[in-house]
C-alpha atoms as a PDB file:
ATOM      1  CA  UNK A   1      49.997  21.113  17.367  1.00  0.00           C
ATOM      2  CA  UNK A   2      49.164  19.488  14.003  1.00  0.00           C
ATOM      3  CA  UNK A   3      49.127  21.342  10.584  1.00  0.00           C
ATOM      4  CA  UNK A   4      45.956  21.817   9.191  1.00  0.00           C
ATOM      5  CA  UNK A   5      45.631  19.175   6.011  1.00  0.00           C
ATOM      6  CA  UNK A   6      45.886  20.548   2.577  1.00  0.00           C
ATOM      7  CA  UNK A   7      42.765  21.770   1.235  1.00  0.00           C
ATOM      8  CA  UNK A   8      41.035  19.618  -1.564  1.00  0.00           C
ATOM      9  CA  UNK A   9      41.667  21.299  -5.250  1.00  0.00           C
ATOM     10  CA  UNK A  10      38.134  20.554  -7.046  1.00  0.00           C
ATOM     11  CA  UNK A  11      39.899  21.822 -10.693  1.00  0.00           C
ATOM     12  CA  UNK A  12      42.249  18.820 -10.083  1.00  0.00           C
ATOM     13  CA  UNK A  13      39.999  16.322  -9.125  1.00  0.00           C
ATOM     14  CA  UNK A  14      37.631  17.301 -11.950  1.00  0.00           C
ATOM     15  CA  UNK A  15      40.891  17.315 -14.413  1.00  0.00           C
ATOM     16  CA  UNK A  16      41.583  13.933 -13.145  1.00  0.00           C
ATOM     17  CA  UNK A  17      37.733  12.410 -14.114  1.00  0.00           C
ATOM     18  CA  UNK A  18      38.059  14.005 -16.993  1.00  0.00           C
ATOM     19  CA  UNK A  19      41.156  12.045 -18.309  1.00  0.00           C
ATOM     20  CA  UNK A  20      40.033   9.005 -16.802  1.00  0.00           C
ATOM     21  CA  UNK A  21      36.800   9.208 -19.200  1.00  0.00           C
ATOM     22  CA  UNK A  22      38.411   7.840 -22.402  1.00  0.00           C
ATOM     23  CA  UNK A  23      40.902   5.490 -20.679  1.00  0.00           C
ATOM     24  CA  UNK A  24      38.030   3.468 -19.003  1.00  0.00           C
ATOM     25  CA  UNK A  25      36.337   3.304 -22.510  1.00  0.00           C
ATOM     26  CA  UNK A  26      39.474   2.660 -24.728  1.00  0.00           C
ATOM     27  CA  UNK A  27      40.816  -0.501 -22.137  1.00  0.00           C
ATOM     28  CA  UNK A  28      37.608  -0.918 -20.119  1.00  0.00           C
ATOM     29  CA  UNK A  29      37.255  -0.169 -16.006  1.00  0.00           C
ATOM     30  CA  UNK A  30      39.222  -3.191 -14.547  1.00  0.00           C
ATOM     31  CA  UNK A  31      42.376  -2.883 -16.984  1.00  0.00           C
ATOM     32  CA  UNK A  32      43.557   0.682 -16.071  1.00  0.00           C
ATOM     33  CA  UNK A  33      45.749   0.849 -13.110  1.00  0.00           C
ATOM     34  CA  UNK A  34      46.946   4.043 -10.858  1.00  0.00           C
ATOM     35  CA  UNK A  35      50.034   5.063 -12.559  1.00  0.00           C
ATOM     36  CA  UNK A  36      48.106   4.858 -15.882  1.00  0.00           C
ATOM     37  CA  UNK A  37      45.272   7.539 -14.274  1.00  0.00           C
ATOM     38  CA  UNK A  38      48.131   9.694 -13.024  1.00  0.00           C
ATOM     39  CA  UNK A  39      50.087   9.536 -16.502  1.00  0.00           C
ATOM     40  CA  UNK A  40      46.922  10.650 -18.239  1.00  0.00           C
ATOM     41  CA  UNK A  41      46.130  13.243 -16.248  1.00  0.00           C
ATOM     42  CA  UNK A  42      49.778  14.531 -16.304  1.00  0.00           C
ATOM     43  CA  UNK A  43      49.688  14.362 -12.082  1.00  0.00           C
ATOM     44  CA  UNK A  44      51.063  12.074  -9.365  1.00  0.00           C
ATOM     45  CA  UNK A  45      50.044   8.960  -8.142  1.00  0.00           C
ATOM     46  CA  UNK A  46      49.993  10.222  -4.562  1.00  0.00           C
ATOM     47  CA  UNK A  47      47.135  13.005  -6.067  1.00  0.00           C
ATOM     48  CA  UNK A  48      45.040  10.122  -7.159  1.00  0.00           C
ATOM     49  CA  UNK A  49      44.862   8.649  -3.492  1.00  0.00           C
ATOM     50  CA  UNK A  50      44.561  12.275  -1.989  1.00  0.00           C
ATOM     51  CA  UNK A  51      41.593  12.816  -4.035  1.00  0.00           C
ATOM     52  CA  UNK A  52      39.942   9.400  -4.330  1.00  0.00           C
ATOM     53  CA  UNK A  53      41.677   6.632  -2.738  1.00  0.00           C
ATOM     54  CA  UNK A  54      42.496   4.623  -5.346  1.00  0.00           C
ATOM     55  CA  UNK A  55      41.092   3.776  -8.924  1.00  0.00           C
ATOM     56  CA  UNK A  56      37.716   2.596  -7.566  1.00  0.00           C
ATOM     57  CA  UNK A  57      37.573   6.390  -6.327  1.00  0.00           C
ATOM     58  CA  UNK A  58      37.773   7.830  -9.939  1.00  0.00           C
ATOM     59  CA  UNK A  59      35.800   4.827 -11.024  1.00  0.00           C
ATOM     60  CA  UNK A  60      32.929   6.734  -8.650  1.00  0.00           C
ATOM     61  CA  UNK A  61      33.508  10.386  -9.466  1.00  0.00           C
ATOM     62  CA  UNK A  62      33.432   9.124 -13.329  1.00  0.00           C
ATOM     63  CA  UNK A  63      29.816   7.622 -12.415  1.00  0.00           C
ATOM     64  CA  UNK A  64      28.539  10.531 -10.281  1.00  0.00           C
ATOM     65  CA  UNK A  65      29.651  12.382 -13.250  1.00  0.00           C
ATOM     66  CA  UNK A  66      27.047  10.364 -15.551  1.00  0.00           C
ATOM     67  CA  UNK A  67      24.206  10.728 -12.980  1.00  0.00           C
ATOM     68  CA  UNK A  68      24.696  14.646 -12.455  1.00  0.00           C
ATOM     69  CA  UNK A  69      25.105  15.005 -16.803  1.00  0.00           C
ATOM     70  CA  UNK A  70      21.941  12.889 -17.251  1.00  0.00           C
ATOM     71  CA  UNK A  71      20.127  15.156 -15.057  1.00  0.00           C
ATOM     72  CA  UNK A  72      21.237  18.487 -15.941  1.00  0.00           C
ATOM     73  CA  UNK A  73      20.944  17.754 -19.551  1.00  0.00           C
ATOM     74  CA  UNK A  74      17.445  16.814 -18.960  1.00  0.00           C
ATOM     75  CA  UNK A  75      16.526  19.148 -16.625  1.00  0.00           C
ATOM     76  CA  UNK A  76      17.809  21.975 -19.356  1.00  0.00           C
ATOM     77  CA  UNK A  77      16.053  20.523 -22.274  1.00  0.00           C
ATOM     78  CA  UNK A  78      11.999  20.176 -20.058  1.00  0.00           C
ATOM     79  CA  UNK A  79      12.822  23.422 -19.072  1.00  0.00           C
ATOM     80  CA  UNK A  80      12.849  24.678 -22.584  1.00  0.00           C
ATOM     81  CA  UNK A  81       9.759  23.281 -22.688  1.00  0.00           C
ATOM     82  CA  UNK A  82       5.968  24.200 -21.921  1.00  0.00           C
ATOM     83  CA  UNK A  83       3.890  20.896 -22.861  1.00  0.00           C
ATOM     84  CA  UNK A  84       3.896  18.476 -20.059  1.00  0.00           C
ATOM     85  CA  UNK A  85       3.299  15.886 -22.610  1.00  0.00           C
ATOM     86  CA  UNK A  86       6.016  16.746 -24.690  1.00  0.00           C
ATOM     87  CA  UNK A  87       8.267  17.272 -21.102  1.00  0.00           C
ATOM     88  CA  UNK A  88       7.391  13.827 -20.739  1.00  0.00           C
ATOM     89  CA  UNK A  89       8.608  11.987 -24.044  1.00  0.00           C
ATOM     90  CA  UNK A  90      11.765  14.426 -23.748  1.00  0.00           C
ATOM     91  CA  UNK A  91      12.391  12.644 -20.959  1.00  0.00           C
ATOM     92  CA  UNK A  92      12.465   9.285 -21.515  1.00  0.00           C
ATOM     93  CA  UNK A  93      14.045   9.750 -24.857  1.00  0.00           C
ATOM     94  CA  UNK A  94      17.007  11.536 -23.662  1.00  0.00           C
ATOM     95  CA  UNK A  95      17.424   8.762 -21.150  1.00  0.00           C
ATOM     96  CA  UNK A  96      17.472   6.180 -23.611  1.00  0.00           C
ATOM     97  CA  UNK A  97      19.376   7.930 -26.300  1.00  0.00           C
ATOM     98  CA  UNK A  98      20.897   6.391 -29.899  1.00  0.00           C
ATOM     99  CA  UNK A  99      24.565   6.356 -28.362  1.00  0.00           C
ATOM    100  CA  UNK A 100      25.236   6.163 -24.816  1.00  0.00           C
ATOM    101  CA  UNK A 101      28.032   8.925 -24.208  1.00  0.00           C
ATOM    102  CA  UNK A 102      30.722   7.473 -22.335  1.00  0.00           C
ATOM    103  CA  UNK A 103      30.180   8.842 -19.115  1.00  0.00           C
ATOM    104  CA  UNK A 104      26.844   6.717 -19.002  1.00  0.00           C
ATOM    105  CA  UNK A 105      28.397   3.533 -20.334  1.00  0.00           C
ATOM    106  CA  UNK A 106      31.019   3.880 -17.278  1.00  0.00           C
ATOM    107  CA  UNK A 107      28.045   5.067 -14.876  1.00  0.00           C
ATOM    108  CA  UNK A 108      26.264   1.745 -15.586  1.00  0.00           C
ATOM    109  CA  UNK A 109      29.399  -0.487 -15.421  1.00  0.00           C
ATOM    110  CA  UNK A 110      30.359   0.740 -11.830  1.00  0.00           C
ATOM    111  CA  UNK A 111      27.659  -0.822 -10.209  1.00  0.00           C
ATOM    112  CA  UNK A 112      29.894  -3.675  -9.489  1.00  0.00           C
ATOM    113  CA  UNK A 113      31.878  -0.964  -7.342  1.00  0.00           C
ATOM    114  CA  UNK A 114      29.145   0.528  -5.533  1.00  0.00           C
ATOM    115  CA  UNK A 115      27.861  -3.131  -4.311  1.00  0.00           C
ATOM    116  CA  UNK A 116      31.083  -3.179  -3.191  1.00  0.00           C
ATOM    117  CA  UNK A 117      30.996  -0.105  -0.976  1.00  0.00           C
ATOM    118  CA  UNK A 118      27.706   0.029   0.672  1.00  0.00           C
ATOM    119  CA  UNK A 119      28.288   3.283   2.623  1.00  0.00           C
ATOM    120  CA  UNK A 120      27.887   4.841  -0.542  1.00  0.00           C
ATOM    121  CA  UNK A 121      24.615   3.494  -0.775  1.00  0.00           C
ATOM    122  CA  UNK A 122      23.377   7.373   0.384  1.00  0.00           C
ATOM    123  CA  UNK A 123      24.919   8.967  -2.705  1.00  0.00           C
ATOM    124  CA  UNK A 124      23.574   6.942  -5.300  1.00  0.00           C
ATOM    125  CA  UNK A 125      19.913   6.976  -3.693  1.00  0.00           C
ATOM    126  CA  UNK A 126      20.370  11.121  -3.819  1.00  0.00           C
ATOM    127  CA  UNK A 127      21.281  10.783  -7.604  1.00  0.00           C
ATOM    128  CA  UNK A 128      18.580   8.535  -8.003  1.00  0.00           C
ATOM    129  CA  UNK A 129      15.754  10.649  -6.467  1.00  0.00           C
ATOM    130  CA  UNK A 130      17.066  13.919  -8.426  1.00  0.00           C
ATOM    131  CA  UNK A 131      16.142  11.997 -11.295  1.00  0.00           C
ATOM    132  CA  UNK A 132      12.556  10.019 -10.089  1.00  0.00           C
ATOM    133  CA  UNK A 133      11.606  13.518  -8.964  1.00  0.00           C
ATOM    134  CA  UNK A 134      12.263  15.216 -12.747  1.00  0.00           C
ATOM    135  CA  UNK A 135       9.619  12.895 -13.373  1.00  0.00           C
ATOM    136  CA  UNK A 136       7.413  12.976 -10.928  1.00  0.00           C
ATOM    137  CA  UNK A 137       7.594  17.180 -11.264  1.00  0.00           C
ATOM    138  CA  UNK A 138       6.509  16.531 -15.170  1.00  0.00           C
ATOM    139  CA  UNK A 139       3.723  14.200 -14.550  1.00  0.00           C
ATOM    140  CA  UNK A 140       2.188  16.787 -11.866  1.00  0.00           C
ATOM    141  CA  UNK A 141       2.426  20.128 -14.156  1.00  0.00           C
ATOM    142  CA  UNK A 142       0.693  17.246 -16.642  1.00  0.00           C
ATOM    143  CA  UNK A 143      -1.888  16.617 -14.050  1.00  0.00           C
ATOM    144  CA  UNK A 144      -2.702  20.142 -13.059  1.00  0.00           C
ATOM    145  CA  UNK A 145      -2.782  21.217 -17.264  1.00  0.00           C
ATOM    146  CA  UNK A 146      -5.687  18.826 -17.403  1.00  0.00           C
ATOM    147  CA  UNK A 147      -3.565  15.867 -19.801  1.00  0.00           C
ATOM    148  CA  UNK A 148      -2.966  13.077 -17.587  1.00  0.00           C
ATOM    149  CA  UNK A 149      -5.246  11.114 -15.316  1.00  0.00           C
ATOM    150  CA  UNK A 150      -2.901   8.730 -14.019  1.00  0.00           C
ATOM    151  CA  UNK A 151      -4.174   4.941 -13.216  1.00  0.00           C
ATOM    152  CA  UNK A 152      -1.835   4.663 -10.286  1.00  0.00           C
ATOM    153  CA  UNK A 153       0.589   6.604  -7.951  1.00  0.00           C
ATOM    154  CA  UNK A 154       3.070   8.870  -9.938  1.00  0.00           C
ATOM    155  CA  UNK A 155       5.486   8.209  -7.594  1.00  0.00           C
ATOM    156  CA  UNK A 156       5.652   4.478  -8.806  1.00  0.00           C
ATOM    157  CA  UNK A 157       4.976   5.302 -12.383  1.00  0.00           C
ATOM    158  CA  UNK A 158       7.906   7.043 -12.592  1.00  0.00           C
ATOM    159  CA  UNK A 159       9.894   4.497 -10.258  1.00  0.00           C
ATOM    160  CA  UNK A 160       8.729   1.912 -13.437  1.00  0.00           C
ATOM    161  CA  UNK A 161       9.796   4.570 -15.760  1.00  0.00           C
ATOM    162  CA  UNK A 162      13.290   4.942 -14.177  1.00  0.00           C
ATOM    163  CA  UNK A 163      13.842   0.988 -13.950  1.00  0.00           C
ATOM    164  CA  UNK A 164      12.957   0.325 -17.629  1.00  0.00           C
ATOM    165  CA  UNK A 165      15.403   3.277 -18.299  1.00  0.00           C
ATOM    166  CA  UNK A 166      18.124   1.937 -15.878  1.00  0.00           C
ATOM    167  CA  UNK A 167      17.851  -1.884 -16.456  1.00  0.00           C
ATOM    168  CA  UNK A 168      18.124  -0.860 -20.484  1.00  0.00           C
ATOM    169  CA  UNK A 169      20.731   1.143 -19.477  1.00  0.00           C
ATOM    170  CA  UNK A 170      22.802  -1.866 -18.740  1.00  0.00           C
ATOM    171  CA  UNK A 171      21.305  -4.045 -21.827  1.00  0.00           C
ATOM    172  CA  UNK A 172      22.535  -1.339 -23.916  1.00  0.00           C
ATOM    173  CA  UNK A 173      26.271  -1.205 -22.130  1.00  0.00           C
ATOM    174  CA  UNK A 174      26.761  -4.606 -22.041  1.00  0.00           C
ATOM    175  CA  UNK A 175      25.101  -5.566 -25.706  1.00  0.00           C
ATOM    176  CA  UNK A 176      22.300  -7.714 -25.022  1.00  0.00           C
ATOM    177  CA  UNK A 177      19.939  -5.180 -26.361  1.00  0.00           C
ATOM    178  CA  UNK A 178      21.030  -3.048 -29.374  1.00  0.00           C
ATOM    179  CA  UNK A 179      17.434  -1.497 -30.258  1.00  0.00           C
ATOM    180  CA  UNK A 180      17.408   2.253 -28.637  1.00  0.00           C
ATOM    181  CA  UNK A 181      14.149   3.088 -30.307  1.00  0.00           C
ATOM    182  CA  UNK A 182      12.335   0.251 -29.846  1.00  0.00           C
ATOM    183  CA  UNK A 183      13.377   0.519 -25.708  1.00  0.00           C
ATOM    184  CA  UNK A 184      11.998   4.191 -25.812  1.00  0.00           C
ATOM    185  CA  UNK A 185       9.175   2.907 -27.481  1.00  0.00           C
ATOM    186  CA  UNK A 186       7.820   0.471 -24.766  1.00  0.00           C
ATOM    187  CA  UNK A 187       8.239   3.225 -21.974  1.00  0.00           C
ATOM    188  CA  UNK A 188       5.882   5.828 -24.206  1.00  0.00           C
ATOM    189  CA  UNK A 189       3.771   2.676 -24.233  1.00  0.00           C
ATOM    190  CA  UNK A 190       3.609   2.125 -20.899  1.00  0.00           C
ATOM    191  CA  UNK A 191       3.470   6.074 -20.044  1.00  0.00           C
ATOM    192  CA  UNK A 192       0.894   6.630 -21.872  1.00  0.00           C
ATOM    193  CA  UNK A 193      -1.167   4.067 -20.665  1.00  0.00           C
ATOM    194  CA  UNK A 194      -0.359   4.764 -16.875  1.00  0.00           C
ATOM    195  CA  UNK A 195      -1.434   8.074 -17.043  1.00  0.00           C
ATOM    196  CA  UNK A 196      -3.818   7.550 -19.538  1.00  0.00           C
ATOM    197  CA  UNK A 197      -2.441   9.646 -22.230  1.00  0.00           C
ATOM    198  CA  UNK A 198      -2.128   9.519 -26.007  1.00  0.00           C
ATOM    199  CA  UNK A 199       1.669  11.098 -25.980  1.00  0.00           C
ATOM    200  CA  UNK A 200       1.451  10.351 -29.893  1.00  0.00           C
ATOM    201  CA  UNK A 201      -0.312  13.131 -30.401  1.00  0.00           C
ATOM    202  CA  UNK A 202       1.555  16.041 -29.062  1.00  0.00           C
ATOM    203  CA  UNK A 203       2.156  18.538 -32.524  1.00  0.00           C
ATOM    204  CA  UNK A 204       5.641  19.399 -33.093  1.00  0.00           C
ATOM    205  CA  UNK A 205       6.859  16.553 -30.657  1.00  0.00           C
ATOM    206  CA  UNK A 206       9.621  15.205 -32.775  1.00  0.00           C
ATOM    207  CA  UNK A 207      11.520  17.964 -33.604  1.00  0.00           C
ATOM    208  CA  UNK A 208      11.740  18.683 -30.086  1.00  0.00           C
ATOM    209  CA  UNK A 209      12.500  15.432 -29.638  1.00  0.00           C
ATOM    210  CA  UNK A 210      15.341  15.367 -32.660  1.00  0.00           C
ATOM    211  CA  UNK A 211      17.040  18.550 -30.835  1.00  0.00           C
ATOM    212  CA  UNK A 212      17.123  17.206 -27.690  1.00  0.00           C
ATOM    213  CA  UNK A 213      18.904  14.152 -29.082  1.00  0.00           C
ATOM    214  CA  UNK A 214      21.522  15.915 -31.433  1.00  0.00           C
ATOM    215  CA  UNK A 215      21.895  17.829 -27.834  1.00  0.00           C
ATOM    216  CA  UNK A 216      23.350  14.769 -25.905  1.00  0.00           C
ATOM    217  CA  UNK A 217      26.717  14.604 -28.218  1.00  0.00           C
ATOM    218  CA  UNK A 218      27.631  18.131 -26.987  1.00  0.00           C
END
């Protein structure tokens, strides 16, 4: 009879993302090798395969890392809130912040790795629907308080909302697009005139808006 295998350690496999963070930014995701991730992380190489295979594995808990920090961190700040409208602009400003933290940067430079391992095509749709629906949740409530009269589906507004935000995403990582504000700008434009809107006019928007931002470096 075979021994039961040894149970997964989630403390280690978090410990090992998180050492993997600034060695992926400092030389970049295709320069850092195994024995590198187990010297940073102070464990054994045979702990990195055990708990993800190889360096493509941490490469993917670093990115599901991004996903579930953009999410929570915006699903914390809207909840703060009780303005739809300002709900709204919280959101797409927090997903296009000043300075991308690093998990994000890594999150959008992985997608080479996830083309290359289509059965985890599931995961990233789940990650991606947590955040279409944060969306979709904020333009109902703004619905139902009377302040937006969409011109189209909210489902697909939002899908819009979430490309611009994704596709600048990776402008931003790679450096083909440097200006934060003026991408954040276009997607109130286009918000506003999808759900027929004026999001400019929301009183004491920006200072939510400032705390929010100062918010991301934590």
């Amino acid at each position: 009879m075979s021994k039961p295998g040894r149970p997964k350690e989630p403390w280690k496999r978090n410990h090992i993302i998180e050492s993997a963070i600034p060695l992926f930014s400092e030389q970049g995701l295709w320069s850092v090798g195994i024995q590198e991730l187990a010297d940073a992380a102070g464990v054994s190489r045979a702990s990195i395969h055990y708990h993800f295979s190889g360096v493509n594995g941490v490469i993917l808990g670093v990115a599901e890392k991004g996903f579930s920090l953009m999410y929570t961190r915006r699903r914390s700040a809207v909840d703060k809130l009780d303005d739809p409208r300002a709900k709204l602009v919280t959101l797409i400003r927090m997903g296009i912040p000043d300075a991308l933290p690093p998990e994000y940067i890594i999150m959008y430079e992985s997608i080479g790795v996830f083309r290359a391992n289509p059965e985890l095509l599931p995961m990233i749709n789940g990650l991606i629907a947590k955040q279409l629906e944060l969306y979709v949740s904020v333009m109902r409530e703004g619905i139902q308080s009377g302040y937006f009269s969409p011109l189209e589906d909210i489902e697909s507004i939002g899908k819009n909302l979430l490309a611009i935000e994704d596709g600048s995403g990776i402008y931003l990582t790679v450096g083909t697009e440097q200006d934060s504000e003026g991408i954040r700008l276009r997607m109130l434009s286009y918000a506003a005139l999808a759900l027929n809107c004026d999001l400019s006019s929301v009183a004491g928007i920006n200072a939510e808006i400032n705390s929010t931002q100062t918010g991301l470096a934590s």
